[in-house]
Each structure stands twice: as structure tokens, then as C-alpha cells.
N, C-alpha and C. Protein backbone atom coordinates (compact mmCIF):
# COMPACT_ATOMS: atom_id res chain seq x y z
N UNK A 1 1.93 -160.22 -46.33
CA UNK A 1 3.02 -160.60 -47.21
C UNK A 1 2.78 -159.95 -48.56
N UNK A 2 3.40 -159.08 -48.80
CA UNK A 2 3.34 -158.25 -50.19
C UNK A 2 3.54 -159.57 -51.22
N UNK A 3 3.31 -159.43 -52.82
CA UNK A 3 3.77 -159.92 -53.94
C UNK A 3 5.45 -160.12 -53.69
N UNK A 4 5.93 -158.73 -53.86
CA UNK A 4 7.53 -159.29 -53.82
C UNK A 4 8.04 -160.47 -52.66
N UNK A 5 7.42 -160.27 -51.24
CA UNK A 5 7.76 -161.47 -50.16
C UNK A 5 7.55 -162.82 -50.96
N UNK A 6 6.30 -162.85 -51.70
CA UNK A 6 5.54 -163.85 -52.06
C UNK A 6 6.54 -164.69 -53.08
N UNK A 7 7.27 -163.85 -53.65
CA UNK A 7 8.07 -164.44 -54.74
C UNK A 7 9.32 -165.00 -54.58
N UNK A 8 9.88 -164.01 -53.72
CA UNK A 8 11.12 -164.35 -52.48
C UNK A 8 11.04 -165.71 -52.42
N UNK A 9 10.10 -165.76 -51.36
CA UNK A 9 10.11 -167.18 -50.97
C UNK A 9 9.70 -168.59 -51.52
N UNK A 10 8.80 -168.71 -53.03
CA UNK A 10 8.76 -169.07 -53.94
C UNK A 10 9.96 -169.45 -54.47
N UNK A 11 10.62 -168.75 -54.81
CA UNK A 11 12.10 -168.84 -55.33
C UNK A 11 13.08 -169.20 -54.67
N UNK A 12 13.71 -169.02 -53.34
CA UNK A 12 14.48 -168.83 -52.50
C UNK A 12 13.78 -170.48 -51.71
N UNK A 13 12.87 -170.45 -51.26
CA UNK A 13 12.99 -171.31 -50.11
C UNK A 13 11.92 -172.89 -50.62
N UNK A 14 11.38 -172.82 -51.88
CA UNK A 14 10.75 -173.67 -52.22
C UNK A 14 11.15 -175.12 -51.69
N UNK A 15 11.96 -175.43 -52.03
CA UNK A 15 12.98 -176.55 -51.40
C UNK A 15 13.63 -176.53 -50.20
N UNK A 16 13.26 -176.00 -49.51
CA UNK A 16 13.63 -175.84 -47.78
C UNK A 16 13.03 -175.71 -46.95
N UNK A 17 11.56 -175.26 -47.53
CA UNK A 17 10.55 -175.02 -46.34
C UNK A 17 9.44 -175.33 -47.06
N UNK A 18 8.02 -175.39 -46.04
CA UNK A 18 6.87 -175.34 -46.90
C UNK A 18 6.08 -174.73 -45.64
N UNK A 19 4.78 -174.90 -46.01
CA UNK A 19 3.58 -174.77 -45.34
C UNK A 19 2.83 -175.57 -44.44
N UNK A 20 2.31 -175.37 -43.17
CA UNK A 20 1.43 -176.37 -42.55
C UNK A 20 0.36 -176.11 -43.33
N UNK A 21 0.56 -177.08 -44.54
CA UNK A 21 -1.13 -177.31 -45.38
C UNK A 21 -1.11 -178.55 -45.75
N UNK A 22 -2.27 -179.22 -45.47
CA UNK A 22 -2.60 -180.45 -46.38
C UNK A 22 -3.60 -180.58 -46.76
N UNK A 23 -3.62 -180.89 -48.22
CA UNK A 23 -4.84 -180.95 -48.81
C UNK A 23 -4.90 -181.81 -50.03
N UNK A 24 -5.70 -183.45 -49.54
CA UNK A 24 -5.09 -184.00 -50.59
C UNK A 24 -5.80 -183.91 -52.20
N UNK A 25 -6.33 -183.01 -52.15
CA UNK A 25 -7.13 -182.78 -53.14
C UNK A 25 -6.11 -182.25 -54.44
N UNK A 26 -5.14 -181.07 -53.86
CA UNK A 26 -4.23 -180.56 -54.60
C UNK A 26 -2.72 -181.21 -55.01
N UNK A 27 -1.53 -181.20 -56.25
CA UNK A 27 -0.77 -181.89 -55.94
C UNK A 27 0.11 -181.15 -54.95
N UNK A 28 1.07 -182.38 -54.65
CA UNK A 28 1.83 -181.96 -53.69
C UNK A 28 2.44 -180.65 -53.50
N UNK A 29 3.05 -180.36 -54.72
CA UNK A 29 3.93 -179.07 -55.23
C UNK A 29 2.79 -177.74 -55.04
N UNK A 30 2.04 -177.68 -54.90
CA UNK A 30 1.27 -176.64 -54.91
C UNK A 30 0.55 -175.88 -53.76
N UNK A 31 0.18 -174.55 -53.76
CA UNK A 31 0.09 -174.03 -52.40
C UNK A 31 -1.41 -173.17 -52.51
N UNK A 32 -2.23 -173.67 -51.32
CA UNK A 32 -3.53 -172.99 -51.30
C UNK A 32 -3.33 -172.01 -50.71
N UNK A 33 -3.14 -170.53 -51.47
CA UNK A 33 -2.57 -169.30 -50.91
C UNK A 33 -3.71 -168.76 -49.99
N UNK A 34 -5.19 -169.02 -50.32
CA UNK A 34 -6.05 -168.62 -49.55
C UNK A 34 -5.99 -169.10 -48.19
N UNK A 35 -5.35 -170.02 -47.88
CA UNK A 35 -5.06 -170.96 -46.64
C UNK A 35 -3.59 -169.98 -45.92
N UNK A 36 -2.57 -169.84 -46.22
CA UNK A 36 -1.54 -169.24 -46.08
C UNK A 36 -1.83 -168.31 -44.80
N UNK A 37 -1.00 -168.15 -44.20
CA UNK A 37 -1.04 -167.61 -42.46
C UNK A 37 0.39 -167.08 -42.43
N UNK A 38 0.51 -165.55 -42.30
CA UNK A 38 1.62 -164.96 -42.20
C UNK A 38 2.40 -164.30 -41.46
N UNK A 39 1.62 -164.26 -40.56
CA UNK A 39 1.94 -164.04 -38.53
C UNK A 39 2.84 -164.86 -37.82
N UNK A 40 2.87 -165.85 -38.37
CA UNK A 40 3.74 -167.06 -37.66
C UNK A 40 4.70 -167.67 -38.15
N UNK A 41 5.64 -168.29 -38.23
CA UNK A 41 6.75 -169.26 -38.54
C UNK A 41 6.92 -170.37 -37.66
N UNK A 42 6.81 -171.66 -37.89
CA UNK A 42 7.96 -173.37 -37.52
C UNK A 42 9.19 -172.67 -37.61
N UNK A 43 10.28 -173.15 -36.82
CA UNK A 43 11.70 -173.48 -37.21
C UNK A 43 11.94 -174.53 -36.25
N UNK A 44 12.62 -175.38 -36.74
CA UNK A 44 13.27 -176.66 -36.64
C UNK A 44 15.08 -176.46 -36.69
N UNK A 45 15.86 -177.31 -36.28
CA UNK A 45 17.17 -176.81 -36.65
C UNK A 45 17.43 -177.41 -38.02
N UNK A 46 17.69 -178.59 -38.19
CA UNK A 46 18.21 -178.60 -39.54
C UNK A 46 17.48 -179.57 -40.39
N UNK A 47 17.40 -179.68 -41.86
CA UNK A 47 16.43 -180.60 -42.42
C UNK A 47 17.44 -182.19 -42.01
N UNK A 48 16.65 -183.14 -42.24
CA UNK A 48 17.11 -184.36 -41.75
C UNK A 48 17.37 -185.33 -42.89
N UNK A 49 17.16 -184.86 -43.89
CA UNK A 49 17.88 -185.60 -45.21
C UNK A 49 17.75 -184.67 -46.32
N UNK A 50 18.00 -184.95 -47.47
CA UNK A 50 18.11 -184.20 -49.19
C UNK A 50 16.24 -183.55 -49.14
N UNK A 51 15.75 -182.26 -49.63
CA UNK A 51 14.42 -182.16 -49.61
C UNK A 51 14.01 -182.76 -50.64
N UNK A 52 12.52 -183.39 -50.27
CA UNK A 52 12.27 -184.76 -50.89
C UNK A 52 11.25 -183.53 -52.64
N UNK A 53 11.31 -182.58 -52.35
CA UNK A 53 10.65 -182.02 -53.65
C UNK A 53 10.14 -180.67 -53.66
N UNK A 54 9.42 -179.68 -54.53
CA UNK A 54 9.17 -178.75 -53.84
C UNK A 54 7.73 -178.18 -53.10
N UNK A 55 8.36 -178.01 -52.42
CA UNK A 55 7.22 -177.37 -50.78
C UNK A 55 6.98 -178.67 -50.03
N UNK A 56 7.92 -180.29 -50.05
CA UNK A 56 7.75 -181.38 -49.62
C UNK A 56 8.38 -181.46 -48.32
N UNK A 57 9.08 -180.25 -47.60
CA UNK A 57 9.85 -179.88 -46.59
C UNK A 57 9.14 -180.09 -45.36
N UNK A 58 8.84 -181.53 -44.43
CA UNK A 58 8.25 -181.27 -43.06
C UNK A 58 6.36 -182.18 -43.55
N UNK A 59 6.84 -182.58 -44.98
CA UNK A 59 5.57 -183.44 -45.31
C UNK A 59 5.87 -184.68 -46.01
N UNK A 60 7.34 -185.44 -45.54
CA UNK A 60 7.55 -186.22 -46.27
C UNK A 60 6.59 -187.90 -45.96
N UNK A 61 6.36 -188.41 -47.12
CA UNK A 61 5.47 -189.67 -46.74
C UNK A 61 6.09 -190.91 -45.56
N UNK A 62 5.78 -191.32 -45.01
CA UNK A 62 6.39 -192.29 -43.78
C UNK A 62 7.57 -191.96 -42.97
N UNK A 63 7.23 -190.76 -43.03
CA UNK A 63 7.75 -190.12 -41.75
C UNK A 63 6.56 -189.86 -40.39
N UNK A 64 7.11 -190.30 -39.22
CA UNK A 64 6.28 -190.31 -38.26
C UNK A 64 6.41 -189.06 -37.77
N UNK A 65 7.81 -188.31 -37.28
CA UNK A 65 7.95 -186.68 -37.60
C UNK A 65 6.61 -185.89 -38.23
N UNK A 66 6.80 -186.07 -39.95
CA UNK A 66 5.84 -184.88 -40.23
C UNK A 66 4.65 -185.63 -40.38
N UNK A 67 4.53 -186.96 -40.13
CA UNK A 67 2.92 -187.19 -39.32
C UNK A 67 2.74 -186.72 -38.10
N UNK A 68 3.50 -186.66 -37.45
CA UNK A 68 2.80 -185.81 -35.86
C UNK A 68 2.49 -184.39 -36.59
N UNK A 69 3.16 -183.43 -37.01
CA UNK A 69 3.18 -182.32 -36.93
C UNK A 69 1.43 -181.92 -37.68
N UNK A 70 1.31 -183.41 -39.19
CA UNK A 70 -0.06 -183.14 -39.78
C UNK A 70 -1.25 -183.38 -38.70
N UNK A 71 -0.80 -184.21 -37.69
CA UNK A 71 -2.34 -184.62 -36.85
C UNK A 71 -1.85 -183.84 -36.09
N UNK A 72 -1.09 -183.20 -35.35
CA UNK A 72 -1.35 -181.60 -34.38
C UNK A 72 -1.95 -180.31 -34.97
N UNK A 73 -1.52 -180.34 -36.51
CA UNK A 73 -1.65 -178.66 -36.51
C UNK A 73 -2.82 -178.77 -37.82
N UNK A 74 -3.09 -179.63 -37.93
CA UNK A 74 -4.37 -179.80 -39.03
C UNK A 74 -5.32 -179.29 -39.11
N UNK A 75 -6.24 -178.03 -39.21
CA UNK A 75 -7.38 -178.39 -38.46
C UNK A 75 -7.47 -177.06 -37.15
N UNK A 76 -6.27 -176.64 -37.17
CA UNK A 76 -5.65 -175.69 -35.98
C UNK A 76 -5.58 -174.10 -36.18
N UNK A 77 -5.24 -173.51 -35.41
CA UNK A 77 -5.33 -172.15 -35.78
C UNK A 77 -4.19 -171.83 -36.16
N UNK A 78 -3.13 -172.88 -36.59
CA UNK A 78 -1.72 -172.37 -36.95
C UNK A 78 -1.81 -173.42 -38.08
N UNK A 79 -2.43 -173.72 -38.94
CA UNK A 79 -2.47 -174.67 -40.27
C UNK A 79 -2.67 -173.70 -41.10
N UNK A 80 -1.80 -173.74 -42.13
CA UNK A 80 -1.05 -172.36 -42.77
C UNK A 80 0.07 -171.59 -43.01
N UNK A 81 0.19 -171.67 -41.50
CA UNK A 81 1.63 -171.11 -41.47
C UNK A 81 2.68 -171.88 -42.18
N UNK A 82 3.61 -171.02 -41.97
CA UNK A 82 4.98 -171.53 -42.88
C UNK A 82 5.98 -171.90 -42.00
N UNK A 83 6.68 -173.01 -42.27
CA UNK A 83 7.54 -173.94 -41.16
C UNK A 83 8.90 -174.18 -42.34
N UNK A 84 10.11 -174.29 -41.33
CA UNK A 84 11.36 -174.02 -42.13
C UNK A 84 12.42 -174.21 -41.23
N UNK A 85 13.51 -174.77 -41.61
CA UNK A 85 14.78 -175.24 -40.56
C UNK A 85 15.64 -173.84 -40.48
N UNK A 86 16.30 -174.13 -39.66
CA UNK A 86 17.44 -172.75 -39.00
C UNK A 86 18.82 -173.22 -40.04
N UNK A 87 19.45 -174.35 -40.45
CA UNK A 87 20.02 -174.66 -40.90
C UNK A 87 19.71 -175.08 -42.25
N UNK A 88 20.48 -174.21 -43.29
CA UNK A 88 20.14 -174.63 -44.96
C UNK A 88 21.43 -174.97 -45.19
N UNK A 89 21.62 -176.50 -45.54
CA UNK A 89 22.95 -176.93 -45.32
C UNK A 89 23.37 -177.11 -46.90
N UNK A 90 22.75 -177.19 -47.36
CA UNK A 90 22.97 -177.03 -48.90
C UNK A 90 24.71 -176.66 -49.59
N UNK A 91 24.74 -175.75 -48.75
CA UNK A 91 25.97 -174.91 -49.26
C UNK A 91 27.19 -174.76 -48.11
N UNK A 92 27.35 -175.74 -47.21
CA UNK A 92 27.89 -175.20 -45.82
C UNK A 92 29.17 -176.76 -46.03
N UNK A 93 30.09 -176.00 -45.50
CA UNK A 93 31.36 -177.24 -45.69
C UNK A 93 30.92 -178.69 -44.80
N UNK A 94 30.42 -178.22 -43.89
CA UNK A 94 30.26 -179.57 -43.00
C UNK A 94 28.87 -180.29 -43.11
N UNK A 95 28.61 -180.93 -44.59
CA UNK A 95 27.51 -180.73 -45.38
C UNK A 95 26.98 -182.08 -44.30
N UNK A 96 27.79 -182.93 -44.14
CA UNK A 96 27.26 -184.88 -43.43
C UNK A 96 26.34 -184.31 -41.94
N UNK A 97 27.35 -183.32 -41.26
CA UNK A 97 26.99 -183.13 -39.72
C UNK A 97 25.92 -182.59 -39.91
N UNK A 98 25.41 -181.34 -40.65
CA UNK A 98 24.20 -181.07 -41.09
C UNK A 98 22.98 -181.48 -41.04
N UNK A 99 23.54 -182.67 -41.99
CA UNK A 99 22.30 -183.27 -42.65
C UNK A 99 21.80 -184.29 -41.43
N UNK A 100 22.64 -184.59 -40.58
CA UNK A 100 22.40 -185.60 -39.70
C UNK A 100 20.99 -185.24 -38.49
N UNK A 101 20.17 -185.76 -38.23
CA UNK A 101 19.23 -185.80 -37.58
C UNK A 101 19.47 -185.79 -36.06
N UNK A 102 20.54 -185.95 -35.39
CA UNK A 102 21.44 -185.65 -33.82
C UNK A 102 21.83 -184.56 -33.79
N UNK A 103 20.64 -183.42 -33.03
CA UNK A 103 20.71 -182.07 -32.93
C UNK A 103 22.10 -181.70 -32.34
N UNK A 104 22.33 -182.58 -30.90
CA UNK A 104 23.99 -182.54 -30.19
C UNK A 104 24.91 -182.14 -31.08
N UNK A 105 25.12 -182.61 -32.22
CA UNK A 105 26.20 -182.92 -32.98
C UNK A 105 26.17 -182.05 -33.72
N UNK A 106 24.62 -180.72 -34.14
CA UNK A 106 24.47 -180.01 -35.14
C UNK A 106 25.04 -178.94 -34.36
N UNK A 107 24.71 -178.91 -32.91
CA UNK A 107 25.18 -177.47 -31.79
C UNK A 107 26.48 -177.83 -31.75
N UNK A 108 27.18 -178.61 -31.69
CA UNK A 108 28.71 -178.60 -31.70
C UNK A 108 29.39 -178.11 -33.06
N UNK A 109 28.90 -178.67 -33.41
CA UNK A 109 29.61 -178.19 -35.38
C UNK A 109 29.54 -176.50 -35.17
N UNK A 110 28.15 -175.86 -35.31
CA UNK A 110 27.95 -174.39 -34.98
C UNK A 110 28.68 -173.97 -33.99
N UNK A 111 28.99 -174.20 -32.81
CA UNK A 111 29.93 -173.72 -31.85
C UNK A 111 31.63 -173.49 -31.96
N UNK A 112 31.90 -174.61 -32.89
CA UNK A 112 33.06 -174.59 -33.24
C UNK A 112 33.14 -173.77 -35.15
N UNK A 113 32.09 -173.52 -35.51
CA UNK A 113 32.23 -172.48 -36.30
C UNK A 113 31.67 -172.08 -36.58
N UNK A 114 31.75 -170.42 -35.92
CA UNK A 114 30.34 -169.25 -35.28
C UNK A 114 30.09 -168.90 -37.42
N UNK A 115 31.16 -168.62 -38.10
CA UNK A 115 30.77 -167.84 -39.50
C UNK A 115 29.69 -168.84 -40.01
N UNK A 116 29.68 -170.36 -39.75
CA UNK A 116 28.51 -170.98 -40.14
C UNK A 116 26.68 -170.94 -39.44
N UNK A 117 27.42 -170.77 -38.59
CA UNK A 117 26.48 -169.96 -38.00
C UNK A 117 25.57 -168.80 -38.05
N UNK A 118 26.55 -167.86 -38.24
CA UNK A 118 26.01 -166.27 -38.57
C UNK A 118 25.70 -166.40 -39.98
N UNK A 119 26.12 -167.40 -40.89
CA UNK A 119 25.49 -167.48 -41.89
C UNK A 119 24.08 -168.18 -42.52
N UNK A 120 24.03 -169.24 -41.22
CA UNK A 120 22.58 -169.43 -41.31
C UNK A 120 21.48 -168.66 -40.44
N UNK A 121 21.67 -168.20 -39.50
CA UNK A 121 21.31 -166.80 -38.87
C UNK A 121 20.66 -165.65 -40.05
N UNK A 122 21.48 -165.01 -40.62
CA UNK A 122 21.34 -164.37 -42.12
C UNK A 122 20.63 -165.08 -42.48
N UNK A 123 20.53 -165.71 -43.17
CA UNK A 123 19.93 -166.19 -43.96
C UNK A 123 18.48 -166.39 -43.06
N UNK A 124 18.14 -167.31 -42.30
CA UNK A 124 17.34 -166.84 -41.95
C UNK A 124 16.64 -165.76 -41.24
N UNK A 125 17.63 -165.01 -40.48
CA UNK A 125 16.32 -163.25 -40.82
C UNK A 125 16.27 -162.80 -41.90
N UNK A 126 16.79 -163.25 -43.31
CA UNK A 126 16.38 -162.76 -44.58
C UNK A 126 15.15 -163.18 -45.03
N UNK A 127 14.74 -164.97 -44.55
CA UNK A 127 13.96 -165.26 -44.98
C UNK A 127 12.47 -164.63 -43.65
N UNK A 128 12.67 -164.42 -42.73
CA UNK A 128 11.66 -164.17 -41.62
C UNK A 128 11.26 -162.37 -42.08
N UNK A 129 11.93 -161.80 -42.89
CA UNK A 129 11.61 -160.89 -43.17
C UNK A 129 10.56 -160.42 -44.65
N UNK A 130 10.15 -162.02 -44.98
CA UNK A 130 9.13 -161.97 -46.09
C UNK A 130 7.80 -161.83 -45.20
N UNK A 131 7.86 -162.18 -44.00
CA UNK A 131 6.53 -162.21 -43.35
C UNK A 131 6.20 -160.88 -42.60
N UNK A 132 4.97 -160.73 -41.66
CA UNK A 132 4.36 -159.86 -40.80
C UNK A 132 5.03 -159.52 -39.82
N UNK A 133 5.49 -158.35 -39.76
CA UNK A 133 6.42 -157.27 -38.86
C UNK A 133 6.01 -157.77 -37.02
N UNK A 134 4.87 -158.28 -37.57
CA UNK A 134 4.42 -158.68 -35.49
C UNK A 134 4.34 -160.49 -35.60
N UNK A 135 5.57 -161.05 -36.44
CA UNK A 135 6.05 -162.22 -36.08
C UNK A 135 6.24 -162.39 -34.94
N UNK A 136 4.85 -164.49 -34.74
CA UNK A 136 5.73 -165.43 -33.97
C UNK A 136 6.33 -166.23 -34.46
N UNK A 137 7.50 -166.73 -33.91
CA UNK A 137 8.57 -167.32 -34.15
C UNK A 137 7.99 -168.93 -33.34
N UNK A 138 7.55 -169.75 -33.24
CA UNK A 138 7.56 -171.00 -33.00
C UNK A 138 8.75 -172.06 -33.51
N UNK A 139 9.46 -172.00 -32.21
CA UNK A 139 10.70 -173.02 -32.35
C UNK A 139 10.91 -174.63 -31.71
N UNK A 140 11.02 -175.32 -32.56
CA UNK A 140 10.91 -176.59 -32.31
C UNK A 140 12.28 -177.37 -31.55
N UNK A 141 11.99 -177.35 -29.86
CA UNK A 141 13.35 -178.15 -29.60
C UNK A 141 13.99 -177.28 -28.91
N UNK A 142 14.39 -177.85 -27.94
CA UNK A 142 16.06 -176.67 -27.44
C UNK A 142 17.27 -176.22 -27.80
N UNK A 143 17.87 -177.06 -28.88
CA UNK A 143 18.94 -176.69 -29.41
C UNK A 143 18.61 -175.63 -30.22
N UNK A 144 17.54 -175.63 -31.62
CA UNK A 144 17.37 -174.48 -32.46
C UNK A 144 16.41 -173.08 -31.48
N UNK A 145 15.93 -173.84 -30.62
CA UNK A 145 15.69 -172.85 -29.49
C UNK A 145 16.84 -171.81 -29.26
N UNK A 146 17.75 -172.31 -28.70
CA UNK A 146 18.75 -171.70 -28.08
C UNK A 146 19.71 -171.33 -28.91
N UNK A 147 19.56 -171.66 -30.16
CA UNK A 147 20.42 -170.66 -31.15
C UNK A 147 19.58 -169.74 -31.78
N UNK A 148 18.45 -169.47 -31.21
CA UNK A 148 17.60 -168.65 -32.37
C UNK A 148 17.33 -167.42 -31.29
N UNK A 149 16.61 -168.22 -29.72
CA UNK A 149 16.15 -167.09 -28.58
C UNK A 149 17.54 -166.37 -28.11
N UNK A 150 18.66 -166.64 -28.13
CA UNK A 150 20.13 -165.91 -27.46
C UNK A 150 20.88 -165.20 -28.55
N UNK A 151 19.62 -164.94 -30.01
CA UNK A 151 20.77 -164.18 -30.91
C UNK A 151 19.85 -162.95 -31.09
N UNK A 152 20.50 -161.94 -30.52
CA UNK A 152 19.17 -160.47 -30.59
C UNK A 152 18.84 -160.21 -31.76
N UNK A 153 19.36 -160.57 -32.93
CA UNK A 153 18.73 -159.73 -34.32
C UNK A 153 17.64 -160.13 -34.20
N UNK A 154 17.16 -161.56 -33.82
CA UNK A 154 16.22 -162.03 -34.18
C UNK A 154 15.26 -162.16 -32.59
N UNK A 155 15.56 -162.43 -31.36
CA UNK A 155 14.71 -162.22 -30.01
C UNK A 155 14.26 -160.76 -30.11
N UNK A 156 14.89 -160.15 -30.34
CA UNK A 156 14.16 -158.59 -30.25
C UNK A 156 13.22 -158.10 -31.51
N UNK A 157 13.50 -158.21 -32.32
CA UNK A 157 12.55 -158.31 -33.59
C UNK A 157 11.42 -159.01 -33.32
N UNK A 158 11.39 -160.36 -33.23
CA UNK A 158 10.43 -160.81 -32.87
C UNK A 158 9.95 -161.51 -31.75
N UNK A 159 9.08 -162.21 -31.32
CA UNK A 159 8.16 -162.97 -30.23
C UNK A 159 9.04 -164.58 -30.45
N UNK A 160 9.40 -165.32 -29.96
CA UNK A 160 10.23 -166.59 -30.20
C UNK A 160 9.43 -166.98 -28.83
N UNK A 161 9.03 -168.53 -29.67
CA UNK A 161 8.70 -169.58 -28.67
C UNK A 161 8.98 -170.60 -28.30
N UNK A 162 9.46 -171.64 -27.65
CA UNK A 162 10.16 -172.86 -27.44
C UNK A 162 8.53 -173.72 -27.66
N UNK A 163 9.06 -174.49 -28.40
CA UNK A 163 7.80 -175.61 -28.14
C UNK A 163 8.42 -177.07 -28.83
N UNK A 164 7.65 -177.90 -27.86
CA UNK A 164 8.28 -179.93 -28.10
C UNK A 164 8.76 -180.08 -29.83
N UNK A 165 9.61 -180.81 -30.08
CA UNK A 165 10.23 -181.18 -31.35
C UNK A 165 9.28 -182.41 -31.88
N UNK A 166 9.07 -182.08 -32.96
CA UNK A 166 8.24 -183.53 -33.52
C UNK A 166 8.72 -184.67 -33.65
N UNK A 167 10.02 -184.44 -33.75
CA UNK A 167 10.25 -185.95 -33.67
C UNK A 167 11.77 -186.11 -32.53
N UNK A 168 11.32 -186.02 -31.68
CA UNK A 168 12.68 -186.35 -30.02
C UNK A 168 13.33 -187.40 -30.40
N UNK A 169 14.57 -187.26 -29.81
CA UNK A 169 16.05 -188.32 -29.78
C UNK A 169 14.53 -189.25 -28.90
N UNK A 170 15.39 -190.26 -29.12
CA UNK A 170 14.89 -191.64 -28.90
C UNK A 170 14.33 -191.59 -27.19
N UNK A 171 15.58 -190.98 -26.41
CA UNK A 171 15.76 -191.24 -25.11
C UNK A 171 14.35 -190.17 -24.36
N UNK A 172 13.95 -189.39 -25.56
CA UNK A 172 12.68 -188.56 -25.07
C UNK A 172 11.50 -188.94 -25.75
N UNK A 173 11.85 -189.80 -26.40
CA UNK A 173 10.37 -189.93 -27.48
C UNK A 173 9.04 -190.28 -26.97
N UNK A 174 8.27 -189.45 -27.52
CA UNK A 174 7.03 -189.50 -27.09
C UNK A 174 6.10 -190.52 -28.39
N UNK A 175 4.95 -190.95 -27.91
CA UNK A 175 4.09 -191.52 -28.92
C UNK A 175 3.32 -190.55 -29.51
N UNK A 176 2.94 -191.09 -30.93
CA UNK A 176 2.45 -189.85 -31.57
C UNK A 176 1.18 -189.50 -31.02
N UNK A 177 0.50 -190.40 -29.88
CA UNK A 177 -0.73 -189.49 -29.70
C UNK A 177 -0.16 -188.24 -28.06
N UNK A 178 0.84 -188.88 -27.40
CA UNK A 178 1.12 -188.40 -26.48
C UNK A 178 1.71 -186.91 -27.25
N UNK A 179 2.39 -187.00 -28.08
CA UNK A 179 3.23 -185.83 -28.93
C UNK A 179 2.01 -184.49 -29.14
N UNK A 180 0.88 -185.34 -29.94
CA UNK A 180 -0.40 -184.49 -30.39
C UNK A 180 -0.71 -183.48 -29.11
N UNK A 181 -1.07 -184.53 -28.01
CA UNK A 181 -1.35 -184.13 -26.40
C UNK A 181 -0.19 -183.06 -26.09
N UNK A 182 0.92 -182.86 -26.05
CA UNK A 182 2.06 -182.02 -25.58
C UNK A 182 1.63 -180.80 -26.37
N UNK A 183 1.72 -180.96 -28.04
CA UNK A 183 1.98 -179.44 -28.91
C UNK A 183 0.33 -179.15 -28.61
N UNK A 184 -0.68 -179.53 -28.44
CA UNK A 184 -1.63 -178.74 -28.41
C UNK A 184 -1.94 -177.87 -26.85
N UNK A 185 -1.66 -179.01 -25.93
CA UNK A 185 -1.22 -178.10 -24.36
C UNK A 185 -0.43 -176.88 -24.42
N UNK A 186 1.04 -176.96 -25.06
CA UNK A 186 2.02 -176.16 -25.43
C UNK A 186 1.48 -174.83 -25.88
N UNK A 187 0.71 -175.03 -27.08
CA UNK A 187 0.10 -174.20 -27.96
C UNK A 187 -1.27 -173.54 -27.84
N UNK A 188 -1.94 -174.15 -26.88
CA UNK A 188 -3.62 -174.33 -26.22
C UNK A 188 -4.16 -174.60 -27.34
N UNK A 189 -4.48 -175.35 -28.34
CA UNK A 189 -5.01 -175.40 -29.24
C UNK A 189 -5.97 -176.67 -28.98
């Protein structure tokens, strides 16, 4: 990741994405660049409420979500990397459906309007292009799966992987130690 990537995303995605880092030594807002891993990317489909601060994206407190994700990847050979939703709803007319945490409902909205789509698409290969040219793509879930692996700008560019969602609709939910057990099988870690 050159300086200019470095700043990009500093600027651009502070509030939308962060890092698999924890370290409670440092404050929240801040990033142990020596830790930083640039081979890889999280994507998730869409954030699940307002971002709680910056680089607080996927580390919010009493969330059982980004507690699974800290006791899977803690500690791991992918703690570092940078994790980030497919959907930056910030700016998109159908701001409620978005924000809503019922992936179903996020693939219908996108289906019925592809320009919102291709615009978060853009946007994110703008942002996947701050990183390492021999990007993996680690995708969380089948829905952002299947809007990310069936769009070639981005399957052919890079390596895309399906792997378990941290936090499943109800009707799949796993316990967080069973969850830990899945992404590290998934991942061999």
C-alpha cells in the first residue's frame, strides 16, 4: 500500500471500514500500521446502523457480531487486514432499506435498482484498489457473496471467497463458539 493508498483510505473510508485490530492498549480511533495486512479484504454487505466513530466499523461494543469476528480473527493470520461493507449507504435514496440488517431485503432493493448498485460496486473497486494487486477478497454471507463473485470487474481482478457471516438471520444462527469453530475451519486457521 503506497502513502497515497494510505491516505485514500484514511480519508475516504475512515467511517465505513476499519481494521481486524484490537489493541486495547491504543485509543479506539487509532491504527497500529505496523500490524496492517494488505493482501486481504472483509466485505460484508451493508453496515447495520449509523458508524459508531472513526475506524469503529465491525468493532462496535455489545455487539455479539463484531465479538465473534474479535475471538475468530484475533490472534490469526488475517488480524490486520482491512474489513468493509459492499454497501455505503450514506448517500443512496433508499437510505432505511440499507441500513437495515435483513440482507433479503438489501438484495431486493439492489435488484430493483441496478444504478445503486453499480454505484456501490464503484465505489468499492475504488476502494479495493488502495490495496495489493494479488488481492483476497473474503466475503461474508451469500447475498454480498453473490453480488460481489457474479460482477467481473471485480471476480477477475481478484481471488473472492465466500465465507460464514458473523452474525446469521436468526433462522441460521450459530453460537459464538460454534461461529469461532465454522470461520476458522472455513479459513484453516
Amino acid at each position: 500500500m503506497t502513502n497515497k493508498d494510505r491516505e485514500n483510505i484514511l480519508s475516504k473510508y475512515n467511517m465505513l471500514s476499519s481494521w481486524m485490530l484490537w489493541d486495547d492498549n491504543l485509543p479506539k480511533d487509532k491504527i497500529n500500521w505496523e500490524k496492517v495486512k494488505t493482501n486481504c479484504v472483509f466485505v460484508a454487505l451493508n453496515p447495520s446502523d449509523e458508524a459508531p466513530g472513526k475506524w469503529l466499523s465491525f468493532h462496535k461494543s455489545g455487539s455479539k457480531g463484531d465479538a465473534n469476528l474479535r475471538a475468530a480473527f484475533e490472534g490469526s493470520k488475517y488480524e490486520g487486514c482491512y474489513v468493509t461493507d459492499l454497501i455505503k449507504y450514506k448517500d443512496l435514496e433508499c437510505h432505511e432499506v440499507f441500513k437495515t440488517a435483513k440482507s433479503n431485503l438489501v438484495k431486493i432493493e439492489m435488484a430493483k435498482n441496478p444504478q445503486i448498485y453499480k454505484r456501490n460496486v464503484d465505489a468499492l473497486k475504488e476502494e479495493l484498489g488502495c490495496f495489493d494487486e494479488d488481492l483476497t477478497i473474503f466475503v461474508f454471507g451469500e447475498n454480498a457473496y453473490n453480488m460481489i463473485a457474479y460482477n467481473p470487474d471485480i471476480s477477475c481482478a481478484y481471488k473472492v471467497v465466500r465465507i460464514s457471516h458473523f452474525s446469521p438471520p436468526s433462522k441460521y444462527a450459530m453460537t459464538s463458539k460454534e461461529y469461532i469453530s465454522q470461520i476458522k475451519k472455513e479459513l484453516k486457521i
